[in-house]
C-alpha atoms as a PDB file:
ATOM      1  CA  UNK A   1       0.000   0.000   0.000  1.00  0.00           C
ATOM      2  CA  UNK A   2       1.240   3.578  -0.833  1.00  0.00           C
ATOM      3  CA  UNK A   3       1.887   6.171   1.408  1.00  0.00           C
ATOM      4  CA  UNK A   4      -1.039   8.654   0.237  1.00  0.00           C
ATOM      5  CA  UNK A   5      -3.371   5.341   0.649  1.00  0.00           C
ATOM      6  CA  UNK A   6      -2.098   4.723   4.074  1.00  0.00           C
ATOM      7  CA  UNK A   7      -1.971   8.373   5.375  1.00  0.00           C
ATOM      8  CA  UNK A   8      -6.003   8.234   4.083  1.00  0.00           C
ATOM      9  CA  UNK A   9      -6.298   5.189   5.824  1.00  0.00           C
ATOM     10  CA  UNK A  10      -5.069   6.389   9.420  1.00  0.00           C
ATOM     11  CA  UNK A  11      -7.349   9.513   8.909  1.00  0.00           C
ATOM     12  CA  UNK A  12     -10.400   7.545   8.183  1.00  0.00           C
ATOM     13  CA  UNK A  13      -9.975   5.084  10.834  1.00  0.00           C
ATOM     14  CA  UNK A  14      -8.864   8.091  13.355  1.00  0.00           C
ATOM     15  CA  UNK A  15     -12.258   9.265  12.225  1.00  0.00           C
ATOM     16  CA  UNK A  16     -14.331   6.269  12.478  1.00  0.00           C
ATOM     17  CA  UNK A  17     -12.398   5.345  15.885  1.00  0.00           C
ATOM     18  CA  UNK A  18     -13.615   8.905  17.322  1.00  0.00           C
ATOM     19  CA  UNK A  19     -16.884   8.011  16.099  1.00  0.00           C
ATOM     20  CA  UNK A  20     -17.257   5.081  17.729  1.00  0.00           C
ATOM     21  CA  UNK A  21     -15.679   6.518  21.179  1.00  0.00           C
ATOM     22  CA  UNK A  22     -17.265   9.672  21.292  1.00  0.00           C
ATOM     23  CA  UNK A  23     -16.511  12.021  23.995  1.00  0.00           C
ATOM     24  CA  UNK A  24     -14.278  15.366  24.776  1.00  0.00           C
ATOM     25  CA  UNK A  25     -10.672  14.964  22.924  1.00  0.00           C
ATOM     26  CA  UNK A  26      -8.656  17.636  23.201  1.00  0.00           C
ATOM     27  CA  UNK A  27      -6.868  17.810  19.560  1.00  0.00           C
ATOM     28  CA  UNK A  28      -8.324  18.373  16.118  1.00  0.00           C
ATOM     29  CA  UNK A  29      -8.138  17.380  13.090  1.00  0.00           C
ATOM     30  CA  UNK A  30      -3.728  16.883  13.579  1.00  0.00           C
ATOM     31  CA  UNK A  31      -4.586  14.653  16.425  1.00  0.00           C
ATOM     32  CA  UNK A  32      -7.059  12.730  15.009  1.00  0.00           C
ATOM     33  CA  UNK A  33      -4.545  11.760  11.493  1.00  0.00           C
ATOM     34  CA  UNK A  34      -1.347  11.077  13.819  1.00  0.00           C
ATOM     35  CA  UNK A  35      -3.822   8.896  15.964  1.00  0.00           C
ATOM     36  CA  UNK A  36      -5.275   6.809  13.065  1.00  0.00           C
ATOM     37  CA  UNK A  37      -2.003   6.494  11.553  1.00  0.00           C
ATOM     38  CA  UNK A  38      -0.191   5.588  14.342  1.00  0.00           C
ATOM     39  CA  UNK A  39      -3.163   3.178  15.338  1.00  0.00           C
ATOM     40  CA  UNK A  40      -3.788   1.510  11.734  1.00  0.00           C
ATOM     41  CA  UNK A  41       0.711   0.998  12.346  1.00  0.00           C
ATOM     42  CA  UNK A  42       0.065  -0.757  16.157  1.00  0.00           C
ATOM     43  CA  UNK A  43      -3.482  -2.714  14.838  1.00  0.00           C
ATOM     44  CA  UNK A  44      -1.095  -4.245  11.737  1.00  0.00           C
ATOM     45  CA  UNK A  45       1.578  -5.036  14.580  1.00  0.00           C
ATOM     46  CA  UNK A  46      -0.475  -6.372  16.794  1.00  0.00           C
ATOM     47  CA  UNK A  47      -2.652  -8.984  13.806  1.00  0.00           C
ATOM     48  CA  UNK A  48       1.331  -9.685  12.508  1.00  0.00           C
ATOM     49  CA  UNK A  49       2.435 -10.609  16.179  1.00  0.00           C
ATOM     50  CA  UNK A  50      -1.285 -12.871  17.256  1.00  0.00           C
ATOM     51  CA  UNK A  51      -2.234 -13.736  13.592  1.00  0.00           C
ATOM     52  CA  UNK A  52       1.383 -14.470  11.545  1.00  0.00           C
ATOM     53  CA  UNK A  53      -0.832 -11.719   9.115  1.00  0.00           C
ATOM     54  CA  UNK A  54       0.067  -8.919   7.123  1.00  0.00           C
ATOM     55  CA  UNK A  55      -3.144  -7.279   7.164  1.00  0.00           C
ATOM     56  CA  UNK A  56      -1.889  -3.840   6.044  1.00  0.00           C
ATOM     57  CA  UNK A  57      -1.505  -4.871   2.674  1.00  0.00           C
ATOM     58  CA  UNK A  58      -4.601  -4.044   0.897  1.00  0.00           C
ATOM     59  CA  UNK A  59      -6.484  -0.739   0.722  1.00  0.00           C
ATOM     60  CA  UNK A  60      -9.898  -2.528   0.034  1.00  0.00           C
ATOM     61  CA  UNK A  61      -9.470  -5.185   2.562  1.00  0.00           C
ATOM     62  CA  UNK A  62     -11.368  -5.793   5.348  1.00  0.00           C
ATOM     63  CA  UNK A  63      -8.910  -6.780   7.340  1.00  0.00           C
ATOM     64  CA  UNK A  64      -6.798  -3.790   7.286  1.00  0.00           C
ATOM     65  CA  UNK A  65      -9.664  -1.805   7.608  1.00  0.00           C
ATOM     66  CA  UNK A  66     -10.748  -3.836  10.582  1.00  0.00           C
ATOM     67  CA  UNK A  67      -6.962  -3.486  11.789  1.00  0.00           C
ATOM     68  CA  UNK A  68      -6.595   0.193  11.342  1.00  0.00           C
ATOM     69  CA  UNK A  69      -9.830   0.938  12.809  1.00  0.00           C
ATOM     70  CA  UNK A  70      -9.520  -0.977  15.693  1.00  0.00           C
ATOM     71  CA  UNK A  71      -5.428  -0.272  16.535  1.00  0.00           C
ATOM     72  CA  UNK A  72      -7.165   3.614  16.524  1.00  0.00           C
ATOM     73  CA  UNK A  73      -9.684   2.402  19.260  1.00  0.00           C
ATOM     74  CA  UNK A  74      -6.670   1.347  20.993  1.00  0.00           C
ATOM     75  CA  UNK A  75      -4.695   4.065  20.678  1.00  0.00           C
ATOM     76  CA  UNK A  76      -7.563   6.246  21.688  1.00  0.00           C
ATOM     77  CA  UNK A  77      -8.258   4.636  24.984  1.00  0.00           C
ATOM     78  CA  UNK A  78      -4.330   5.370  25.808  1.00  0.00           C
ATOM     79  CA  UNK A  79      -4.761   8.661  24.359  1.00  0.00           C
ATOM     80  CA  UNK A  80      -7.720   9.758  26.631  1.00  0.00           C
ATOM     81  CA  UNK A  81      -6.209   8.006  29.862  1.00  0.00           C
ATOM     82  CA  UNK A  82      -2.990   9.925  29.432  1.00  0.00           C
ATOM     83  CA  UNK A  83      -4.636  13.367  28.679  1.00  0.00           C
ATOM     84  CA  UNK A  84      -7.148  12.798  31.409  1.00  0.00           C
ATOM     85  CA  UNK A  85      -4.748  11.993  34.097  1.00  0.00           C
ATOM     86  CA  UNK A  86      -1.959  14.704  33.267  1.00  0.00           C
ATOM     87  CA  UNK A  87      -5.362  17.188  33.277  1.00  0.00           C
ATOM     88  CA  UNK A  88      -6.312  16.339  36.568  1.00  0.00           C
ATOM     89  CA  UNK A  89      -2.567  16.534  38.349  1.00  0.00           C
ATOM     90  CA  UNK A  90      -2.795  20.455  37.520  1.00  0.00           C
END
C-alpha cells in the first residue's frame, strides 16, 4: 500500500475510531490523522504478532480496515487516559 493510501487510511480510521468513542478529545483534526495512523501501524503489529498476518496490505481489505480501525480504538483509549490523568494533576 502507498503512502497517500495509508496516510487516508489512518485519517479515516482516526475518524471512524472517534466516532465510535465519542466524547471530549482535546486535539483536532492533527490529532485525530497522527492517531489513526499511528493506530492503523500498532493494529497491523499487533494482527502480525497474534495472527502471523500482514493485514496492512490491501487498501480494500477488510482486514486492514478492521486493523486500522480498531489499533485507533486502541490508541484512543491510551490517548484519553494519558490526557485525562496529566489534566487532573494540575
Amino acid at each position: 500500500m502507498g503512502i497517500i493510501a495509508f496516510i487516508i487510511l489512518g485519517l479515516l480510521a482516526g475518524i471512524i475510531a472517534k466516532a465510535l468513542l465519542p466524547g471530549d478529545d482535546p486535539g483536532g483534526f492533527i490529532v485525530t490523522a497522527i492517531i489513526g495512523i499511528v493506530g492503523a501501524l500498532l493494529g497491523g503489529f499487533i494482527a502480525g504478532a497474534l495472527f502471523d498476518a500482514d493485514p496492512l496490505d490491501e487498501f480494500f481489505d477488510i482486514s486492514t480496515w478492521l486493523t486500522a480501525i480498531v489499533g485507533a480504538i486502541i490508541l484512543l483509549v491510551i490517548y484519553r487516559a494519558v490526557m485525562g490523568r496529566r489534566g487532573a494533576v494540575t
